[in-house]
PDB file of N, CA and C in Angstrom:
ATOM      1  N   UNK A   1      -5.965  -5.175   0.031  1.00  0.00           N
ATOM      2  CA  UNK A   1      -5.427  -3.863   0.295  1.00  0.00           C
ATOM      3  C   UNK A   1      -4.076  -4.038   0.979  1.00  0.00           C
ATOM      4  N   UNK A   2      -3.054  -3.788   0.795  1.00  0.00           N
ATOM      5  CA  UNK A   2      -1.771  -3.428   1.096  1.00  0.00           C
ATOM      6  C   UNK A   2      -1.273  -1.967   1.440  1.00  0.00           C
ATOM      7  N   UNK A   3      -0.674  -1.663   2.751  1.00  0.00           N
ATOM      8  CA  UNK A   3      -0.071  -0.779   3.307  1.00  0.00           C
ATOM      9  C   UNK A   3       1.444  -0.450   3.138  1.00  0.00           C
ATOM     10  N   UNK A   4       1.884  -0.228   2.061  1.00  0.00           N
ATOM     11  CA  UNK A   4       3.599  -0.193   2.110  1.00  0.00           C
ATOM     12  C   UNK A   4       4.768   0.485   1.933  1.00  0.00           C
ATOM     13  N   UNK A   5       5.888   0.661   2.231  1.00  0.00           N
ATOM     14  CA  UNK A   5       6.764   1.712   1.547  1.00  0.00           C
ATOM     15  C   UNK A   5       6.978   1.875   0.642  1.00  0.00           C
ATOM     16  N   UNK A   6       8.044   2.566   0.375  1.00  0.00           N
ATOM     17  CA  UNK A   6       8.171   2.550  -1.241  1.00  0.00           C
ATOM     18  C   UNK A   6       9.263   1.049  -1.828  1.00  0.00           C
ATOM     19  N   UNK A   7      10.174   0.842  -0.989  1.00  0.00           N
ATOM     20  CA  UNK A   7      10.655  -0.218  -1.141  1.00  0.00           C
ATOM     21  C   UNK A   7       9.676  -1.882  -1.483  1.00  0.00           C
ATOM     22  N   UNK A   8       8.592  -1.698  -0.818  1.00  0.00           N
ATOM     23  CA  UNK A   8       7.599  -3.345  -1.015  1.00  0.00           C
ATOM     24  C   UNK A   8       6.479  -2.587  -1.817  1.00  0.00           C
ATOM     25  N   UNK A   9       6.703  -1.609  -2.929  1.00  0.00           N
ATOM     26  CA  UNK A   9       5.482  -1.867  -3.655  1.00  0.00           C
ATOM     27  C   UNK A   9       5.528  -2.645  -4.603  1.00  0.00           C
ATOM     28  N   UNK A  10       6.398  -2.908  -5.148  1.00  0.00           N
ATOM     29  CA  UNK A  10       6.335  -3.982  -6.180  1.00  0.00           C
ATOM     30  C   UNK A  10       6.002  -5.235  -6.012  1.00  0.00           C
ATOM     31  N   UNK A  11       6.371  -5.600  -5.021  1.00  0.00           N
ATOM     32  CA  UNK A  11       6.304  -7.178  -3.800  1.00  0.00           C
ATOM     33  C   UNK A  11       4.481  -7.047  -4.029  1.00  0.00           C
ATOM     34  N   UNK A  12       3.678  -5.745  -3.062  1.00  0.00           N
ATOM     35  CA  UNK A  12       2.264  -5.751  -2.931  1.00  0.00           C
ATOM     36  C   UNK A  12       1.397  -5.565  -4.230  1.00  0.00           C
ATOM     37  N   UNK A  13       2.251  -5.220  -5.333  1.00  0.00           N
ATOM     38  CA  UNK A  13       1.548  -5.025  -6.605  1.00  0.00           C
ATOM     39  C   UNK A  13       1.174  -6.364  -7.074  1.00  0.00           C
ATOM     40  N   UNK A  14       2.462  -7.324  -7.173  1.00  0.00           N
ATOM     41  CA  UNK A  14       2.705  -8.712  -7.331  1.00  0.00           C
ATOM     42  C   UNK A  14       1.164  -9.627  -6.609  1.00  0.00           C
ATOM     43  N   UNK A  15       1.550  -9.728  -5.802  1.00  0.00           N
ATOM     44  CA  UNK A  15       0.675 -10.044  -4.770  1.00  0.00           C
ATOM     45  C   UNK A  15      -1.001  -9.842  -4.819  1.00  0.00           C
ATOM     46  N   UNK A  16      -0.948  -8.534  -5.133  1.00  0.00           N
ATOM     47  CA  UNK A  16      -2.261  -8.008  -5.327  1.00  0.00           C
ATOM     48  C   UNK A  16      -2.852  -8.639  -6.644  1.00  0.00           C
ATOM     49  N   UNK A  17      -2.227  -8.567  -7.496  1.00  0.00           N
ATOM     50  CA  UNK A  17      -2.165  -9.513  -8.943  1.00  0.00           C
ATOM     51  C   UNK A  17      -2.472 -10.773  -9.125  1.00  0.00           C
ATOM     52  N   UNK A  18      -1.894 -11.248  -8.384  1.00  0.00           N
ATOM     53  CA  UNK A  18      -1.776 -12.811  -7.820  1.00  0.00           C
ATOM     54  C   UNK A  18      -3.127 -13.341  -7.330  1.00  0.00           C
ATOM     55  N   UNK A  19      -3.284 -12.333  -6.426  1.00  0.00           N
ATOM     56  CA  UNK A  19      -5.088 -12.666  -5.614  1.00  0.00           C
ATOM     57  C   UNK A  19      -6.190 -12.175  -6.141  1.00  0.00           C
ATOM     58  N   UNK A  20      -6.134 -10.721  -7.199  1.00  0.00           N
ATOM     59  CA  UNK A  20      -7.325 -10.585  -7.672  1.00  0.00           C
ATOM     60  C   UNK A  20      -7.602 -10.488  -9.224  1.00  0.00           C
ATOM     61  N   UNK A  21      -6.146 -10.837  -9.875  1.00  0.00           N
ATOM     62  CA  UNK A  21      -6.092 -11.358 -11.350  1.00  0.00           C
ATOM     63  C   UNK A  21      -6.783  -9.986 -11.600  1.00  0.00           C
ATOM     64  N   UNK A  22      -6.255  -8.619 -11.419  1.00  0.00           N
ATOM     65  CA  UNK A  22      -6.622  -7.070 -11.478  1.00  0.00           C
ATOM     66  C   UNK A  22      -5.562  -6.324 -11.216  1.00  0.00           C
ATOM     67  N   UNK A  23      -5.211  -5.332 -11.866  1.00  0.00           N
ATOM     68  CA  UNK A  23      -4.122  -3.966 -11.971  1.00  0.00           C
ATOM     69  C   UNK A  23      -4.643  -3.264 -10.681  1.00  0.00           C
ATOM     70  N   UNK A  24      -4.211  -3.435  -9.577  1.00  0.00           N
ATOM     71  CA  UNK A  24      -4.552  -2.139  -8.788  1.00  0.00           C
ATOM     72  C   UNK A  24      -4.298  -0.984  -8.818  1.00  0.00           C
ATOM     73  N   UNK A  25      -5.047  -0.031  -7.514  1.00  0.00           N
ATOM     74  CA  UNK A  25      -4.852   0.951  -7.857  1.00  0.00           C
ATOM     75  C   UNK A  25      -3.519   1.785  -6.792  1.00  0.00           C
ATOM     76  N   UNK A  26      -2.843   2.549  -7.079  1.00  0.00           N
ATOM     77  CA  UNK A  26      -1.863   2.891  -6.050  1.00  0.00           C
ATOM     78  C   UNK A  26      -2.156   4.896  -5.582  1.00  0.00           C
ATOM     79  N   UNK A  27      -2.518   4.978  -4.166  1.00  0.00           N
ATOM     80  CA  UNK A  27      -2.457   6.265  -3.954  1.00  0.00           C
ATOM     81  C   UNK A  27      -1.332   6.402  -2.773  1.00  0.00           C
ATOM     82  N   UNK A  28      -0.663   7.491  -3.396  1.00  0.00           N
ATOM     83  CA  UNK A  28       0.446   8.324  -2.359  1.00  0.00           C
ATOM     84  C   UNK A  28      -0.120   8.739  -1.417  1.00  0.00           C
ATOM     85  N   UNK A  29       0.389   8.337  -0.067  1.00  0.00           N
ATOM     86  CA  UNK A  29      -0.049   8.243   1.347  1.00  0.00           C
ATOM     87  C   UNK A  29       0.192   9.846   1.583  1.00  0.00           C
ATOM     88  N   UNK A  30       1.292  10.314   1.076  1.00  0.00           N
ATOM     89  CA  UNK A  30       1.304  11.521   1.212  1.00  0.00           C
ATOM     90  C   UNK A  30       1.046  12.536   0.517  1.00  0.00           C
ATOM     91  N   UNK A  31       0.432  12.227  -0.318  1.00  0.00           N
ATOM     92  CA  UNK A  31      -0.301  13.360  -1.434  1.00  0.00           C
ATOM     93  C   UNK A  31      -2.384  13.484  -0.806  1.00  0.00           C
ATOM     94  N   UNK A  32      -2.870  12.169  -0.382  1.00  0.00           N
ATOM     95  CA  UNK A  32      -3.907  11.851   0.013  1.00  0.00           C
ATOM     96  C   UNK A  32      -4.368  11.531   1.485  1.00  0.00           C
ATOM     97  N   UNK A  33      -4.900  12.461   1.936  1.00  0.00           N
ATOM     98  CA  UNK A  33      -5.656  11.769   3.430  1.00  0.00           C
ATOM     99  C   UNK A  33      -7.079  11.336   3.443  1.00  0.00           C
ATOM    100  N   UNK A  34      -7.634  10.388   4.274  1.00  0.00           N
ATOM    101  CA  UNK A  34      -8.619   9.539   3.923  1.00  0.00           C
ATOM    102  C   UNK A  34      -9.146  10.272   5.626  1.00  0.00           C
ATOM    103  N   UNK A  35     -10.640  11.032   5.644  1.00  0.00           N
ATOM    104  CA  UNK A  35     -11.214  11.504   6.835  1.00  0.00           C
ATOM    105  C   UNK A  35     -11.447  10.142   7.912  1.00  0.00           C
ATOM    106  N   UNK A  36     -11.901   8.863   7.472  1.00  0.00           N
ATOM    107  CA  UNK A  36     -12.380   8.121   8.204  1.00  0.00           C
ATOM    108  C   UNK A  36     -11.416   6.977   8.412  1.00  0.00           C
ATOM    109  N   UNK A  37     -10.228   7.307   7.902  1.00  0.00           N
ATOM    110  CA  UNK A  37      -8.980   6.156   8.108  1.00  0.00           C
ATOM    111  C   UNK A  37      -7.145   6.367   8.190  1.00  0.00           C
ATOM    112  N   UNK A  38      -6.838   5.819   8.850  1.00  0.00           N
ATOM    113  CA  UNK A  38      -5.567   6.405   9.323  1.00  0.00           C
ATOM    114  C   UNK A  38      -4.717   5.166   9.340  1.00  0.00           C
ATOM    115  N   UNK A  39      -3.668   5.536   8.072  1.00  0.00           N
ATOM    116  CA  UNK A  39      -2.923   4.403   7.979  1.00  0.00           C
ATOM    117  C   UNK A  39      -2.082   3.573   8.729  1.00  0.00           C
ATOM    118  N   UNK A  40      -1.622   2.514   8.861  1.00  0.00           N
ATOM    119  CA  UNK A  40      -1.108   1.816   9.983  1.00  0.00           C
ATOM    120  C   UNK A  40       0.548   2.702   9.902  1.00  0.00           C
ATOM    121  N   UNK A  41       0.712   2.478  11.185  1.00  0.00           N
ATOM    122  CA  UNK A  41       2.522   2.795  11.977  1.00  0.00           C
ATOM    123  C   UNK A  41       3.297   2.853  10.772  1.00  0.00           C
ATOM    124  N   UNK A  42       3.326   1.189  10.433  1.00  0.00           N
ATOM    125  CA  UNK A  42       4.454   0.804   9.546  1.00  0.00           C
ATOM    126  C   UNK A  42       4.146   0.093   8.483  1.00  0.00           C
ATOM    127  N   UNK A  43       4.819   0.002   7.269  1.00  0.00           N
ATOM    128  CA  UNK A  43       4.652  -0.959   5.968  1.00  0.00           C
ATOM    129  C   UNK A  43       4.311  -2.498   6.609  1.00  0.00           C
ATOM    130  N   UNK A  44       3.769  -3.129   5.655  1.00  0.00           N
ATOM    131  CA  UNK A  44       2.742  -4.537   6.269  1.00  0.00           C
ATOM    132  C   UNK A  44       4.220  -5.545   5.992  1.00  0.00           C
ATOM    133  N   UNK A  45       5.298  -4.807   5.161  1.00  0.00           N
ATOM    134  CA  UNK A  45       6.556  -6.161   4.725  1.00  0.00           C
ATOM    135  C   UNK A  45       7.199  -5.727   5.927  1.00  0.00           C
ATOM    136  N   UNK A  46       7.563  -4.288   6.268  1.00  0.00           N
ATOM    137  CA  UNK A  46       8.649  -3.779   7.346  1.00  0.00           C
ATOM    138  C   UNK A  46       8.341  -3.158   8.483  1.00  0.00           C
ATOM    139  N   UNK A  47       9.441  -2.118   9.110  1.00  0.00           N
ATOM    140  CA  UNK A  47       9.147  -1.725  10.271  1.00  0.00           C
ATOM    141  C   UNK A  47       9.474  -0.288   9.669  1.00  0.00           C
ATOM    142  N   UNK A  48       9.276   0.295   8.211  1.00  0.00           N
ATOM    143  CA  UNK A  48       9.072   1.119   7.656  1.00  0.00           C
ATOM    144  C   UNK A  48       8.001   2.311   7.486  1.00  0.00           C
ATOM    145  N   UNK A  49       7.762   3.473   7.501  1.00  0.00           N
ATOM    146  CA  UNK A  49       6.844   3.967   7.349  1.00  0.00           C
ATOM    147  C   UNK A  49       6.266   3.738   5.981  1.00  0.00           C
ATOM    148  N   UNK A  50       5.193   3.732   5.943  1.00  0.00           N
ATOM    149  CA  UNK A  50       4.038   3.766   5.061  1.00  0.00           C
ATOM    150  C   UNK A  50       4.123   4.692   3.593  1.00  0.00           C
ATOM    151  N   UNK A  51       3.907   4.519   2.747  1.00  0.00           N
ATOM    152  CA  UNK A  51       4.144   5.587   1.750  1.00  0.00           C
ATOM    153  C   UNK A  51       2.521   5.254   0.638  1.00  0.00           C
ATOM    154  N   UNK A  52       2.484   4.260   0.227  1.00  0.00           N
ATOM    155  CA  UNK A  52       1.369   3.359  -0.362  1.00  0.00           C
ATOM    156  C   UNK A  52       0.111   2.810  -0.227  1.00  0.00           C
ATOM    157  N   UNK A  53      -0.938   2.854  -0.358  1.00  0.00           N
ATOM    158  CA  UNK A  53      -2.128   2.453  -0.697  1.00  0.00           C
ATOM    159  C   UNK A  53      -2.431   1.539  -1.788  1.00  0.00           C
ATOM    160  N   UNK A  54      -2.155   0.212  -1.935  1.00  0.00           N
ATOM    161  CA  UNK A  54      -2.384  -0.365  -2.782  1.00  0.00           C
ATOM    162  C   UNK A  54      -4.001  -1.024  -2.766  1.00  0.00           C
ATOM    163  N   UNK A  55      -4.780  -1.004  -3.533  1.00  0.00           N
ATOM    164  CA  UNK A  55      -6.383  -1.204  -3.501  1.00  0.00           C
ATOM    165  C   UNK A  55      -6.798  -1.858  -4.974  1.00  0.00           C
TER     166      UNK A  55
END
């Protein structure tokens, strides 16, 4: 799972690819809120806010 802006999704797509040899899935942080989880501060590459859910 990857937390990222919009700038490192491609980087976490890569990545995600890399480790689970699978297309993830991507939800807009701001189209979707999750009741039991609250996304981190900042993107996991930067000191960016969050935009991404990569899973």
């Amino acid at each position: 799972m990857f937390v990222v802006c919009k700038e490192h999704v491609e980087i976490a797509i890569d990545e995600f690819v890399d480790e689970y040899e699978d297309a993830p899935d991507l939800v807009d942080l701001t189209e979707v809120r999750f009741t039991a989880w609250e996304p981190p501060a900042c993107c996991q590459f930067c000191s960016e806010s969050p935009r991404f859910l990569i899973v």
